[in-house]
Protein backbone atom coordinates (compact mmCIF):
# COMPACT_ATOMS: atom_id res chain seq x y z
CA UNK A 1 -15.07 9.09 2.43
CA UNK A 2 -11.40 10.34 3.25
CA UNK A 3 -9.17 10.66 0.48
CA UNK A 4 -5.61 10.20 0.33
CA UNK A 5 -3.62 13.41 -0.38
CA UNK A 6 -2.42 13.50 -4.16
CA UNK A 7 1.71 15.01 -4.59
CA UNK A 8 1.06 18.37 -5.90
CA UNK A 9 5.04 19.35 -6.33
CA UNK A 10 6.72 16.09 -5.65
CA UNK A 11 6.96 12.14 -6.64
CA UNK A 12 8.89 9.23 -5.10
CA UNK A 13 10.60 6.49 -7.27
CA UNK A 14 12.03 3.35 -6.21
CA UNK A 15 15.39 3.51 -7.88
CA UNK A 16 18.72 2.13 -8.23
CA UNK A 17 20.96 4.26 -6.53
CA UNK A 18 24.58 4.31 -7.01
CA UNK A 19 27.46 5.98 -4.74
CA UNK A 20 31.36 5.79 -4.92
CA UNK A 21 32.74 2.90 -2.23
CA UNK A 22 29.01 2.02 -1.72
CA UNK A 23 27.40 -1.38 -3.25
CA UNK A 24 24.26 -0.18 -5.85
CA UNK A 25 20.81 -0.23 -3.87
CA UNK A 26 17.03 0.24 -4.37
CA UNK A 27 15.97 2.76 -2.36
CA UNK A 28 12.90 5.43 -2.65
CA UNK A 29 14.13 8.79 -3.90
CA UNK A 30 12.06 11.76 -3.42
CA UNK A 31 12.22 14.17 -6.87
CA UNK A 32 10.90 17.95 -6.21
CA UNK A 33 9.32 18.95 -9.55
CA UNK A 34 10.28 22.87 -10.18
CA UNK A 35 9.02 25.42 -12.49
CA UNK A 36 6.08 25.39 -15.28
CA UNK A 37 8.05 22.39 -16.80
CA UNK A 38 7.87 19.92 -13.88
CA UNK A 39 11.91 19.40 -13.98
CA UNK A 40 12.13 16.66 -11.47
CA UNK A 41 15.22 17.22 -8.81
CA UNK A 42 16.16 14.22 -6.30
CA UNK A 43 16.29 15.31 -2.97
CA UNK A 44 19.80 14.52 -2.53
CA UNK A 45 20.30 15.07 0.98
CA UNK A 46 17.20 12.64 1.86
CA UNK A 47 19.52 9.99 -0.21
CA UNK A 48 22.03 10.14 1.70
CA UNK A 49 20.12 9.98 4.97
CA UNK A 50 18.43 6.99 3.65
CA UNK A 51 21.71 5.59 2.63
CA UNK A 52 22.95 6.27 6.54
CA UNK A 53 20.37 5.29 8.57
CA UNK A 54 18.16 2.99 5.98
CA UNK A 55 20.56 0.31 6.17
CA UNK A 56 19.14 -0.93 9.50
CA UNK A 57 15.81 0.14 8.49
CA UNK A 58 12.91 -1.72 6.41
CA UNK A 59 12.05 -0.64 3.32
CA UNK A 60 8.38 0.48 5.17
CA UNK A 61 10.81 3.02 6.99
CA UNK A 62 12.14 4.45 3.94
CA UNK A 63 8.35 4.81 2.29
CA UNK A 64 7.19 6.32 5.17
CA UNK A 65 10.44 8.83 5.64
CA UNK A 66 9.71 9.80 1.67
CA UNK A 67 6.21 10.22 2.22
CA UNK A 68 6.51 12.62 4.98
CA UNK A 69 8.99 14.90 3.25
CA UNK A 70 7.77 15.26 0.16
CA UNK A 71 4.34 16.19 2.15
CA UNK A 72 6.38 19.00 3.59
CA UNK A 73 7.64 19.81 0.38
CA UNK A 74 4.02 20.72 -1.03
CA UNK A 75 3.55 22.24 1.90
CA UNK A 76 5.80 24.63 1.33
CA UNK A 77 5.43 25.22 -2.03
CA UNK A 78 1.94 25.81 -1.12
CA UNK A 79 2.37 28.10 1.30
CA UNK A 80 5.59 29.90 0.24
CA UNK A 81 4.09 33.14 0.12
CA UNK A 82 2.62 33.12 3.20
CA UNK A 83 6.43 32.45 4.90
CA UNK A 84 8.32 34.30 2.61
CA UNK A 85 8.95 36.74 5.43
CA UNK A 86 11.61 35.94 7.20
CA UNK A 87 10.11 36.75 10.67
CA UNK A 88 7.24 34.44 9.51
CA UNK A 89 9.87 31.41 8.69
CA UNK A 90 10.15 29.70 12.51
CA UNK A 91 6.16 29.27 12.06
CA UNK A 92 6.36 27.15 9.46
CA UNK A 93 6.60 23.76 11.39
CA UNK A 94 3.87 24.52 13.45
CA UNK A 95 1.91 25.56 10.57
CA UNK A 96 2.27 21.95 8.73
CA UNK A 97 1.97 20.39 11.85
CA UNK A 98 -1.45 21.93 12.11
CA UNK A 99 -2.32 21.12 8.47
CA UNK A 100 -1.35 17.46 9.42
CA UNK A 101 -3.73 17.02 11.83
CA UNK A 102 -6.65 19.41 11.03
CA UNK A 103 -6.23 19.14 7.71
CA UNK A 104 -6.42 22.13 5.22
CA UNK A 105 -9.94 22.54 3.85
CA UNK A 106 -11.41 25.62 5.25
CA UNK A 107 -14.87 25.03 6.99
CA UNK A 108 -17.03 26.20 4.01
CA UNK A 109 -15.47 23.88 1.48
CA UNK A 110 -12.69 25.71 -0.08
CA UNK A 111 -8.74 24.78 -0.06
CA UNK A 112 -6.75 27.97 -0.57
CA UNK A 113 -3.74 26.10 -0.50
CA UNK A 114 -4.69 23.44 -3.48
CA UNK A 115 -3.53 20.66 -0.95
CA UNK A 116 -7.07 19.11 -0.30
CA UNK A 117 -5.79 17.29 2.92
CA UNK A 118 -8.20 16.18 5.01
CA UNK A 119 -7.36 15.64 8.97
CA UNK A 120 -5.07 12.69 9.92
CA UNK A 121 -5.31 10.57 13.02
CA UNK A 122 -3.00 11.94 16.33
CA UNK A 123 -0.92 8.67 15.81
CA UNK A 124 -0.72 9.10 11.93
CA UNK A 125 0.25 12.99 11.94
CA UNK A 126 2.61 12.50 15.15
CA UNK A 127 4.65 9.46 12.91
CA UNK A 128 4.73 12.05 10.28
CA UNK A 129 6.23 14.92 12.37
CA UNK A 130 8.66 12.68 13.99
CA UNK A 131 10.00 11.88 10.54
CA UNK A 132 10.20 15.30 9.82
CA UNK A 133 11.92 16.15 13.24
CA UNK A 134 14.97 13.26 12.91
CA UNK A 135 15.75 14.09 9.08
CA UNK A 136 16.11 18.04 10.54
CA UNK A 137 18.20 16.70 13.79
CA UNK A 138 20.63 14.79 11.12
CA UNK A 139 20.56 17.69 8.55
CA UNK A 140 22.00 19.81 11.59
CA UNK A 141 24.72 17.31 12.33
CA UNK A 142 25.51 16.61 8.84
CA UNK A 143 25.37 20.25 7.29
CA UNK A 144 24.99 22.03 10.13
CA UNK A 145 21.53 23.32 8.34
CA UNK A 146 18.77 25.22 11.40
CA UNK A 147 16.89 22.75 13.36
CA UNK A 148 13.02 22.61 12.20
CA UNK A 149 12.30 21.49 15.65
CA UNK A 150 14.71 21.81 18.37
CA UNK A 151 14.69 20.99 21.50
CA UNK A 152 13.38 23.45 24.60
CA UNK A 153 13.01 23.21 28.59
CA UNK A 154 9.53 20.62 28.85
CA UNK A 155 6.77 21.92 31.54
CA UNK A 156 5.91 19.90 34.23
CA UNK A 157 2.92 18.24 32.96
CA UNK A 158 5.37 17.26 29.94
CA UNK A 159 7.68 15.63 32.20
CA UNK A 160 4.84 13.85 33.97
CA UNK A 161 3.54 12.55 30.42
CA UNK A 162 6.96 11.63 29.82
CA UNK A 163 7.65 9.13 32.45
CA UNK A 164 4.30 8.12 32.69
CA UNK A 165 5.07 6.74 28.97
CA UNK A 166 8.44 5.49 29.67
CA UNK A 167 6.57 3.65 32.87
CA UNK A 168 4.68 1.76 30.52
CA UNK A 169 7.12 1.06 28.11
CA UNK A 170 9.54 -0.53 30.30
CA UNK A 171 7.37 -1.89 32.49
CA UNK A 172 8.39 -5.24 31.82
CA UNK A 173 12.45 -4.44 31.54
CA UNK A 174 14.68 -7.03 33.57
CA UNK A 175 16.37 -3.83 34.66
CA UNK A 176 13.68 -1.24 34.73
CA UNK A 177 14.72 -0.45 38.72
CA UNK A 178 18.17 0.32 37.97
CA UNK A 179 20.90 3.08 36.42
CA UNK A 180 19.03 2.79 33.43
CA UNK A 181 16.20 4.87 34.52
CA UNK A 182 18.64 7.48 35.72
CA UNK A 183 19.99 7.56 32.32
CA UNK A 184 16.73 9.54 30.79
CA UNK A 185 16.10 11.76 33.68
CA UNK A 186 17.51 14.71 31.23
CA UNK A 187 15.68 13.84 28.40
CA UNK A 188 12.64 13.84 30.78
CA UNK A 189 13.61 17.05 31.20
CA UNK A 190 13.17 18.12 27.30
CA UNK A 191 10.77 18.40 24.72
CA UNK A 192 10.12 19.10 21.09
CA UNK A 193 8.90 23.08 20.39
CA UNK A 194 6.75 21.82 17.66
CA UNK A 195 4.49 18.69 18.71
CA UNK A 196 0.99 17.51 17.67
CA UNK A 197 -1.89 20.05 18.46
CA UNK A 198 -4.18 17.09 20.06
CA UNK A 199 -4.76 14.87 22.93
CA UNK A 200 -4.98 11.77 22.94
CA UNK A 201 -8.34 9.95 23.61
CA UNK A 202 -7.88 6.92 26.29
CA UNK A 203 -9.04 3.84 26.22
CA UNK A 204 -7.74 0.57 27.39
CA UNK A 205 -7.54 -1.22 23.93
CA UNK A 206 -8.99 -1.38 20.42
CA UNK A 207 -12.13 -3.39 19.75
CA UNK A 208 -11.31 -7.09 19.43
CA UNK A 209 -10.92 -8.30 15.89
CA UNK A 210 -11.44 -11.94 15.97
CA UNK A 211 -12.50 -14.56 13.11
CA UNK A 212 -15.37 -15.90 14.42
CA UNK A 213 -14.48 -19.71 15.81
CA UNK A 214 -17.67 -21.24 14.99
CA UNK A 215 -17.24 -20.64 11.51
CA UNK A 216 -13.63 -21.35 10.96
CA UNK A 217 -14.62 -25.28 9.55
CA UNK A 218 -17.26 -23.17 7.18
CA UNK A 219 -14.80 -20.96 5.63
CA UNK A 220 -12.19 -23.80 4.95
CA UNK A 221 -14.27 -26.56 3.43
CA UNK A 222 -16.89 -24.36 1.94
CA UNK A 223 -15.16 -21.02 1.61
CA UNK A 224 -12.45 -22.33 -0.63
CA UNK A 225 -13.95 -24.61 -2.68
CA UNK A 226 -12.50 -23.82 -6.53
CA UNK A 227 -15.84 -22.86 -8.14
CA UNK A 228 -17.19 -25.33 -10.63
CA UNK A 229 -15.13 -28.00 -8.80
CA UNK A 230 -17.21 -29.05 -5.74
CA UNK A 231 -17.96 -32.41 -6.95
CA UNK A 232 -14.88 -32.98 -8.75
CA UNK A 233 -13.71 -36.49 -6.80
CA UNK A 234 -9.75 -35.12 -5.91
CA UNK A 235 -9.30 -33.41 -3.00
CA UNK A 236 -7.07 -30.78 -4.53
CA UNK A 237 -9.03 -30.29 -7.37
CA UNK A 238 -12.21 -29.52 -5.15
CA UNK A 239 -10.21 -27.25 -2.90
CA UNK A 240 -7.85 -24.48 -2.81
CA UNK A 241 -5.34 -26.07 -0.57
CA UNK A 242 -2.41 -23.93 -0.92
CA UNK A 243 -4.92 -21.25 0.61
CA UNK A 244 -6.16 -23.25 3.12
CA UNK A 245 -2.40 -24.00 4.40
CA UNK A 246 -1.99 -20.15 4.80
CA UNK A 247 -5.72 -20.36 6.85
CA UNK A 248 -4.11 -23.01 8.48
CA UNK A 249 -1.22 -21.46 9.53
CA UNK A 250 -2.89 -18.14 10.59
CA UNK A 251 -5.70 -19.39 12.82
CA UNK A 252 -4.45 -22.70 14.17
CA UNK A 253 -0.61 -21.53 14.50
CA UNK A 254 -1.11 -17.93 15.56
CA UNK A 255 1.19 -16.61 12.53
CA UNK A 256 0.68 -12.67 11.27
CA UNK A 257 -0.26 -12.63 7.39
CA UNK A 258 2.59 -11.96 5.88
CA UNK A 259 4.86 -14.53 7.59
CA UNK A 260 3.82 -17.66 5.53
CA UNK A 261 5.33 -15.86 2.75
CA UNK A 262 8.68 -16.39 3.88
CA UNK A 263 8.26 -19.96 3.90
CA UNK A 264 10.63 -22.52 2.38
CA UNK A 265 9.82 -25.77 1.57
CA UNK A 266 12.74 -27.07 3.55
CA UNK A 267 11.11 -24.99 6.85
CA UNK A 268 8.46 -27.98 7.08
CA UNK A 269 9.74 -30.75 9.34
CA UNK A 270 8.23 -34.01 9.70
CA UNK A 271 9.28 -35.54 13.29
CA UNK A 272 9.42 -39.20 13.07
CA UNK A 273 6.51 -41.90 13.80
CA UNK A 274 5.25 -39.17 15.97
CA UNK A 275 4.05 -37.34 12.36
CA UNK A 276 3.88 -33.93 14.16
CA UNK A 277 4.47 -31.25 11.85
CA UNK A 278 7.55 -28.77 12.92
CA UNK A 279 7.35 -25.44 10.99
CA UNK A 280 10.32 -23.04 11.14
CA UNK A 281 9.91 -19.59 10.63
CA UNK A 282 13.23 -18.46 9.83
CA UNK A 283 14.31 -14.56 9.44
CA UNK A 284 14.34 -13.76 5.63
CA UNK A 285 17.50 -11.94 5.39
CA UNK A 286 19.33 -13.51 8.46
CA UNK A 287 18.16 -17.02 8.57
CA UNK A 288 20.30 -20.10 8.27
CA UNK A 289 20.49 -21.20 4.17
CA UNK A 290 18.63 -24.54 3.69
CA UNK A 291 21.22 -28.22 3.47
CA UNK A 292 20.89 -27.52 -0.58
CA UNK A 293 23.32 -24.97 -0.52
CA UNK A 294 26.76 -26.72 -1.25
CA UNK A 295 30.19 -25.65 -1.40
CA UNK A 296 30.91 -26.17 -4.97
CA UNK A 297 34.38 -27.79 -3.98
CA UNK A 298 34.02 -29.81 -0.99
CA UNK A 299 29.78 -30.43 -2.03
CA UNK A 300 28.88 -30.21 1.76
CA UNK A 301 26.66 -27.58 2.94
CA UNK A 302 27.36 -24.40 3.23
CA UNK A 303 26.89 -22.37 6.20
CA UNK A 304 25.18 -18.73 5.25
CA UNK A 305 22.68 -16.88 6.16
CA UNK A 306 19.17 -16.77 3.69
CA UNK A 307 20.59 -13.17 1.71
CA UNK A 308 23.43 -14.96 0.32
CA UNK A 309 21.67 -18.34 -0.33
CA UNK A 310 18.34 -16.50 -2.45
CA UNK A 311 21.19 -14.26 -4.40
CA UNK A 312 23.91 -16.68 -5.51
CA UNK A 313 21.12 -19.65 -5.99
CA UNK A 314 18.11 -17.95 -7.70
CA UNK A 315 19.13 -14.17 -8.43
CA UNK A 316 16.30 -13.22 -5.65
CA UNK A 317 16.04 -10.56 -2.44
CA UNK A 318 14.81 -11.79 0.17
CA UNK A 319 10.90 -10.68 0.03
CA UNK A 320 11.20 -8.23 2.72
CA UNK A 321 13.83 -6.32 0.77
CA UNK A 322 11.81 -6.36 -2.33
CA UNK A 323 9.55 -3.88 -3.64
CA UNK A 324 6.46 -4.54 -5.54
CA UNK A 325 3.76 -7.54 -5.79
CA UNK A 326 6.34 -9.92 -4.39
CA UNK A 327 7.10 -8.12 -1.16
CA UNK A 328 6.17 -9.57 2.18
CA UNK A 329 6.04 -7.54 5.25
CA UNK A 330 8.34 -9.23 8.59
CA UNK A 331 8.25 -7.99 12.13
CA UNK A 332 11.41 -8.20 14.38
CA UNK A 333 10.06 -11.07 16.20
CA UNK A 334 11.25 -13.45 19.25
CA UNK A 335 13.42 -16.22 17.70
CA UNK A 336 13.01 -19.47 19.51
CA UNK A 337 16.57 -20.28 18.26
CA UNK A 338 19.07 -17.08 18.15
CA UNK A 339 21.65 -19.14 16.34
CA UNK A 340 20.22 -20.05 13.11
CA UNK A 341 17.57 -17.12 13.49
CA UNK A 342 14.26 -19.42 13.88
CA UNK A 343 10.90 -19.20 15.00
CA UNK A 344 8.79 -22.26 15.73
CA UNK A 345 5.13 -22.59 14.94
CA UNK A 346 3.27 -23.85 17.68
CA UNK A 347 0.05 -25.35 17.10
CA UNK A 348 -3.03 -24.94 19.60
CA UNK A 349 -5.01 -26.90 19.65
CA UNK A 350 -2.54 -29.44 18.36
CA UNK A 351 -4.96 -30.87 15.82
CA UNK A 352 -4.11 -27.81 13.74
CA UNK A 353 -1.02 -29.30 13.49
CA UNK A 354 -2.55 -32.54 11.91
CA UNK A 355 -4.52 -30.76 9.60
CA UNK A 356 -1.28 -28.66 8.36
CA UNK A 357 0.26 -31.88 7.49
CA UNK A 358 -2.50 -33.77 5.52
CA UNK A 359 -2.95 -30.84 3.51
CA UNK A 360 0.88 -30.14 3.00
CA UNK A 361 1.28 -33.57 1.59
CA UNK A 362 -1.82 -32.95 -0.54
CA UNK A 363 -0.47 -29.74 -1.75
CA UNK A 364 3.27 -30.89 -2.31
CA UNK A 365 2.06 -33.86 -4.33
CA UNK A 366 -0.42 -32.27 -6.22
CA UNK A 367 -0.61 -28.79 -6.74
CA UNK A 368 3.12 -27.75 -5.95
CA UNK A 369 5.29 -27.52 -9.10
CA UNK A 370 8.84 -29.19 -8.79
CA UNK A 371 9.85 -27.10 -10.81
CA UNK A 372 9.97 -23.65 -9.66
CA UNK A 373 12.75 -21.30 -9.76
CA UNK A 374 12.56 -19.96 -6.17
CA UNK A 375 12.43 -22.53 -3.11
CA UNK A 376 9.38 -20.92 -1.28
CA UNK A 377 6.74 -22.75 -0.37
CA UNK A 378 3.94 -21.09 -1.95
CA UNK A 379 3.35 -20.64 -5.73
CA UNK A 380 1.03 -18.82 -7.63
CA UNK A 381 -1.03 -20.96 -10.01
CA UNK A 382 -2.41 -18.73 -12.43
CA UNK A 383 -1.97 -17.94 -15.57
CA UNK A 384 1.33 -15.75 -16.41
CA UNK A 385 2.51 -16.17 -13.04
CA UNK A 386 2.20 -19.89 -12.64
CA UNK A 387 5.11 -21.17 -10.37
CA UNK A 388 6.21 -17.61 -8.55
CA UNK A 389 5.92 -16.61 -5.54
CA UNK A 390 2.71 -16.15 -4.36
CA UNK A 391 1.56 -12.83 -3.48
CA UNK A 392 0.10 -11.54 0.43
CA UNK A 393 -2.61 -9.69 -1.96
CA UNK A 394 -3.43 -12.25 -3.58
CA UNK A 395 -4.52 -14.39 -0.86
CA UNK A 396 -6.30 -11.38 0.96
CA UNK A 397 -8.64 -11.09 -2.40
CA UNK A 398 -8.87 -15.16 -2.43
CA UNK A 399 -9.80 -14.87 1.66
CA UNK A 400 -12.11 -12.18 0.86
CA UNK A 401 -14.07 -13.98 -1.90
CA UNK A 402 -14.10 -17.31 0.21
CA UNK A 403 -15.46 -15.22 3.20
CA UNK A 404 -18.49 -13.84 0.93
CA UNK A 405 -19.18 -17.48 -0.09
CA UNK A 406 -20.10 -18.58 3.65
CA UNK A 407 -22.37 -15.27 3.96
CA UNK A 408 -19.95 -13.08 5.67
CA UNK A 409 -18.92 -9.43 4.70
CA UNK A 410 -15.21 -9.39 4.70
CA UNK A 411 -14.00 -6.25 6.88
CA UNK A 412 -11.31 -5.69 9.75
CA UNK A 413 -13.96 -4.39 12.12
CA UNK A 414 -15.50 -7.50 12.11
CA UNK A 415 -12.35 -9.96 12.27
CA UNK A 416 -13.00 -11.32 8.57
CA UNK A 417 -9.83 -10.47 7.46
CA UNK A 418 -6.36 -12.14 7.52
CA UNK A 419 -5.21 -10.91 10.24
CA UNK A 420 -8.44 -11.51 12.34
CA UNK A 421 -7.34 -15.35 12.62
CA UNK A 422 -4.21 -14.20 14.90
CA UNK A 423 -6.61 -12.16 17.07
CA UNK A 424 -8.57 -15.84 17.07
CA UNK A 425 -5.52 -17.49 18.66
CA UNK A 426 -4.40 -15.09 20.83
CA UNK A 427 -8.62 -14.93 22.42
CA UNK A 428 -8.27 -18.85 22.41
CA UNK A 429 -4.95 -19.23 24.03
CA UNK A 430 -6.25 -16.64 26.95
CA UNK A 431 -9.86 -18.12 27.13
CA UNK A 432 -8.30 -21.59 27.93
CA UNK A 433 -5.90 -20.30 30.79
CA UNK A 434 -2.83 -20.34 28.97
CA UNK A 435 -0.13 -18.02 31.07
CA UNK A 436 1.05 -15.11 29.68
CA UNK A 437 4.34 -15.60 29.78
CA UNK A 438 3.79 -18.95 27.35
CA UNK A 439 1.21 -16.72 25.05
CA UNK A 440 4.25 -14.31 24.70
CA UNK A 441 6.58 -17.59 23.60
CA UNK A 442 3.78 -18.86 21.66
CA UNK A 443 2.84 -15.47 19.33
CA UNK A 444 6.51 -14.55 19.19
CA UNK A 445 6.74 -11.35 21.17
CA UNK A 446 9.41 -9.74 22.17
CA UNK A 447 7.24 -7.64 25.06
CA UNK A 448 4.86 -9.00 27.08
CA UNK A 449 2.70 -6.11 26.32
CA UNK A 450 1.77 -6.65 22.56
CA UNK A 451 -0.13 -9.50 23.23
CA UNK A 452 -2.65 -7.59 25.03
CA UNK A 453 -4.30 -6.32 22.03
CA UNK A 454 -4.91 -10.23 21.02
CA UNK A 455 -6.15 -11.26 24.34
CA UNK A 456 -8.18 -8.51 25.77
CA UNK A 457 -11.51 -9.82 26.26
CA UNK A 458 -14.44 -8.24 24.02
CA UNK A 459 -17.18 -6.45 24.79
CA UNK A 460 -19.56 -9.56 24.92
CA UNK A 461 -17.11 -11.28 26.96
CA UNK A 462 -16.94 -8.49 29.24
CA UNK A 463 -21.11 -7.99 29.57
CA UNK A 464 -21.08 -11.93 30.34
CA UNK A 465 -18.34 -12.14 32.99
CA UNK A 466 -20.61 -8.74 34.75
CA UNK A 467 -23.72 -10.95 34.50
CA UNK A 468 -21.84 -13.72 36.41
CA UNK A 469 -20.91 -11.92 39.13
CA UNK A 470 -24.42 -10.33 39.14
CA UNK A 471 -25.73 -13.25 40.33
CA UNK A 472 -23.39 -12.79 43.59
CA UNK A 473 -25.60 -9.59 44.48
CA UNK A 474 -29.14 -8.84 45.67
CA UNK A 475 -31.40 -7.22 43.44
CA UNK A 476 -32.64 -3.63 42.90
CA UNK A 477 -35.82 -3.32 44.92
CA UNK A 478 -39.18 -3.87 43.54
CA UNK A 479 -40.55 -0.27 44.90
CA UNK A 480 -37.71 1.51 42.50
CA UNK A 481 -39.52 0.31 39.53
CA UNK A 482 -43.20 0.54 40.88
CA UNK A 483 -42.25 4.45 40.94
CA UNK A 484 -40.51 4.46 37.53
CA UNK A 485 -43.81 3.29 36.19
CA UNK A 486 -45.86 5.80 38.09
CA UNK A 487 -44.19 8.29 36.06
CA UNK A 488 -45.46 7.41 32.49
């Protein structure tokens, strides 16, 4: 079993940070700990770099931009004797490059360094060096400090690589044949001294995650049922329905696992006699403020966006800003309406849309408290925590433990996790002909190309379509296999 690498000569604290001219903020700050007494020093330079460029950024950037320099710190306080020299210093990159993705345990067991890294993925040590590489490119701007990793002349097969990536990447672009392609030609023409040590392996996708469809009904009317209640004669007392809305949501409207969590009561619409459900995803920070919030003065609504609305109404970040048990992940994501920063749900098949409602209702009426201090839609019911915001980790353990009940071993490989009902939709949507223009709408993508890894077909899908078209040719010839046999 891999084990994460422990901080030898650093920590990271999410802390309130405060600047002259600059409002107070939360952000990670990296502390170097020096000497025998562990005298923890905050990396001030990395604050103000998070301060400059973080304020675009999510707080998953700033983690990650943390994480990878206080890895480089105990790297070189590891290793500070070995590049002491000065003629030694230049190597130093490469060296922690090579510790990133090989690791640093030596092949008979033993660590010399005290890191105890083992190897990293291409893709995970190549995020960390790029990290590394664009806090260096600022420090050089900003304080006119030696570039870690500048920038030299890139060989030919570089260049090839290069706009055989940028091919793919813009691909799709309305203006992919114009100036804009001129516009890189020199960076084609450049490339990092220091880069990852390995190639890439190639293959077309990853595996196909999906929840299994014919066991979607098991998992929501046996997999949630509260233990001790199943005979209990109320629906809601029988059934976990506010976790069965998130199911809901997942596999019959496509949504990623953390989105539900954004969720005001206010986003669900009821349309009329037609009773068809309208769920609004709105952007957490950027999204238009439910009716409720008046002008104090005039009493009609205000017009704000969500930030303003969560602060001056209930003293709350929105959860994407938050750190912690309450925080909910959000992917830039197409908006079906840019003006009040929306995303509809769309149901498919539409009786997912039917089922959303009868269990909203259920849940608003019965298991909802009107009382909450926060206006999302889903509320913890336990204990302490009754009426907050319910947690993404807590419904991953409550999916988990309603996936064991219907015999199933909970585990990404096998779709059986969260996220595996979004690969669900995505397979459905393509297995029933849906174009992909209208699976792009549907899943919210901004490229046409990230919904490839939620319809590609699987393996068993793949075997059956080759037996299909087996049936087109002639057969190998009897004699082939009469001499096969001879053999044994």
């Amino acid at each position: 079993m891999l084990r994460r690498e422990i901080a030898r000569h650093h920590t990271v604290a999410y802390s309130n940070v405060k600047r002259p001219g600059y409002t107070d903020r939360k952000i990670h700050v990296l502390y170097v700990l020096n000497g025998v007494s562990c005298q923890p020093t905050p990396v001030v330079q990395l604050i103000e770099y998070c301060y400059e460029k973080g304020r675009t950024r999510s707080l998953s950037w700033q983690k990650e931009v943390t994480r990878a320099a206080g890895l480089f710190v105990d790297f070189l306080k590891a290793n500070a004797a070995h590049f002491r020299d000065a003629a030694e210093r230049p190597l130093v990159f490469e060296a922690f490059a090579d510790a990133l993705v090989g690791g640093t345990i030596e092949l008979g067991g033993d660590d010399p360094t005290g890191l105890w890294w083992e190897p990293k993925t291409t893709a995970r040590a190549t995020m960390l060096l790029r990290q590394i590489t664009n806090l260096s490119d600022w420090l050089v701007t900003r304080y006119s400090a030696k570039a870690l990793n500048p920038w030299t002349t890139a060989s030919w097969a570089e260049q090839i690589a290069y706009w055989r990536r940028f091919d793919r990447r813009h691909a799709a672009a309305l203006l992919a044949h114009t100036a804009y392609r001129e516009a890189v030609t020199e960076r084609a023409k450049a490339s990092r001294t220091v880069k990852i040590p390995r190639k890439n392996t190639s293959s077309f996708s990853a595996p196909v995650k999906c929840f299994p469809e014919e066991r979607i009904w098991d998992l929501l009317f046996e997999g949630f049922v509260i233990p001790g209640k199943a005979k209990s004669p109320h629906f809601h007392e029988r059934y976990n329905v506010r976790d069965m809305l998130v199911t809901v949501l997942l596999h019959g409207g496509g949504l990623r696992e953390s989105e539900p969590f954004h969720l005001f009561v206010s986003d669900v619409l009821i349309s009329g006699d037609s009773m068809v459900p309208h769920v609004r995803l709105y952007h957490p920070e950027q999204g238009k403020a439910p009716l409720d919030y008046l002008d104090p003065i005039t009493g009609r609504p205000r017009v704000a966006e969500r930030e303003e609305y969560l602060r001056v109404n209930y003293g709350l970040q929105p959860r994407n800003l938050v750190e912690g048990r309450f925080h909910a992940g959000w992917k830039d994501l197409h908006l079906s309406d840019e003006r009040d920063k929306f995303a509809k749900v769309h149901w498919f098949p539409s009786y997912w849309g039917d089922l959303f409602l009868a269990l909203f209702r259920i849940y608003i009426a019965s298991c909802r408290s009107r009382h909450s201090r926060h206006p999302y839609l889903l509320v913890s019911g336990k204990g302490e925590y009754r009426g907050e915001p319910y947690t993404v980790d807590s419904y991953r353990q409550s999916h988990a433990r309603a996936v064991k009940r219907i015999g199933l071993t909970p585990a990404k490989a096998l779709g059986t996790t969260p996220h595996g009902h979004r690969h669900a939709f995505g397979q459905r949507l393509s297995d029933n002909d849906v174009p992909q223009l209208i699976i792009q709408r549907v899943m919210h993508h901004k490229s046409r190309r990230s919904q490839e890894v939620y319809t590609a077909p699987s393996d068993a899908k793949v075997d059956a379509a080759l037996r299909d078209a087996q049936t087109k040719l002639s057969g190998l010839p009897a004699s082939i296999f009469d001499q096969i046999e001879g053999a044994y």
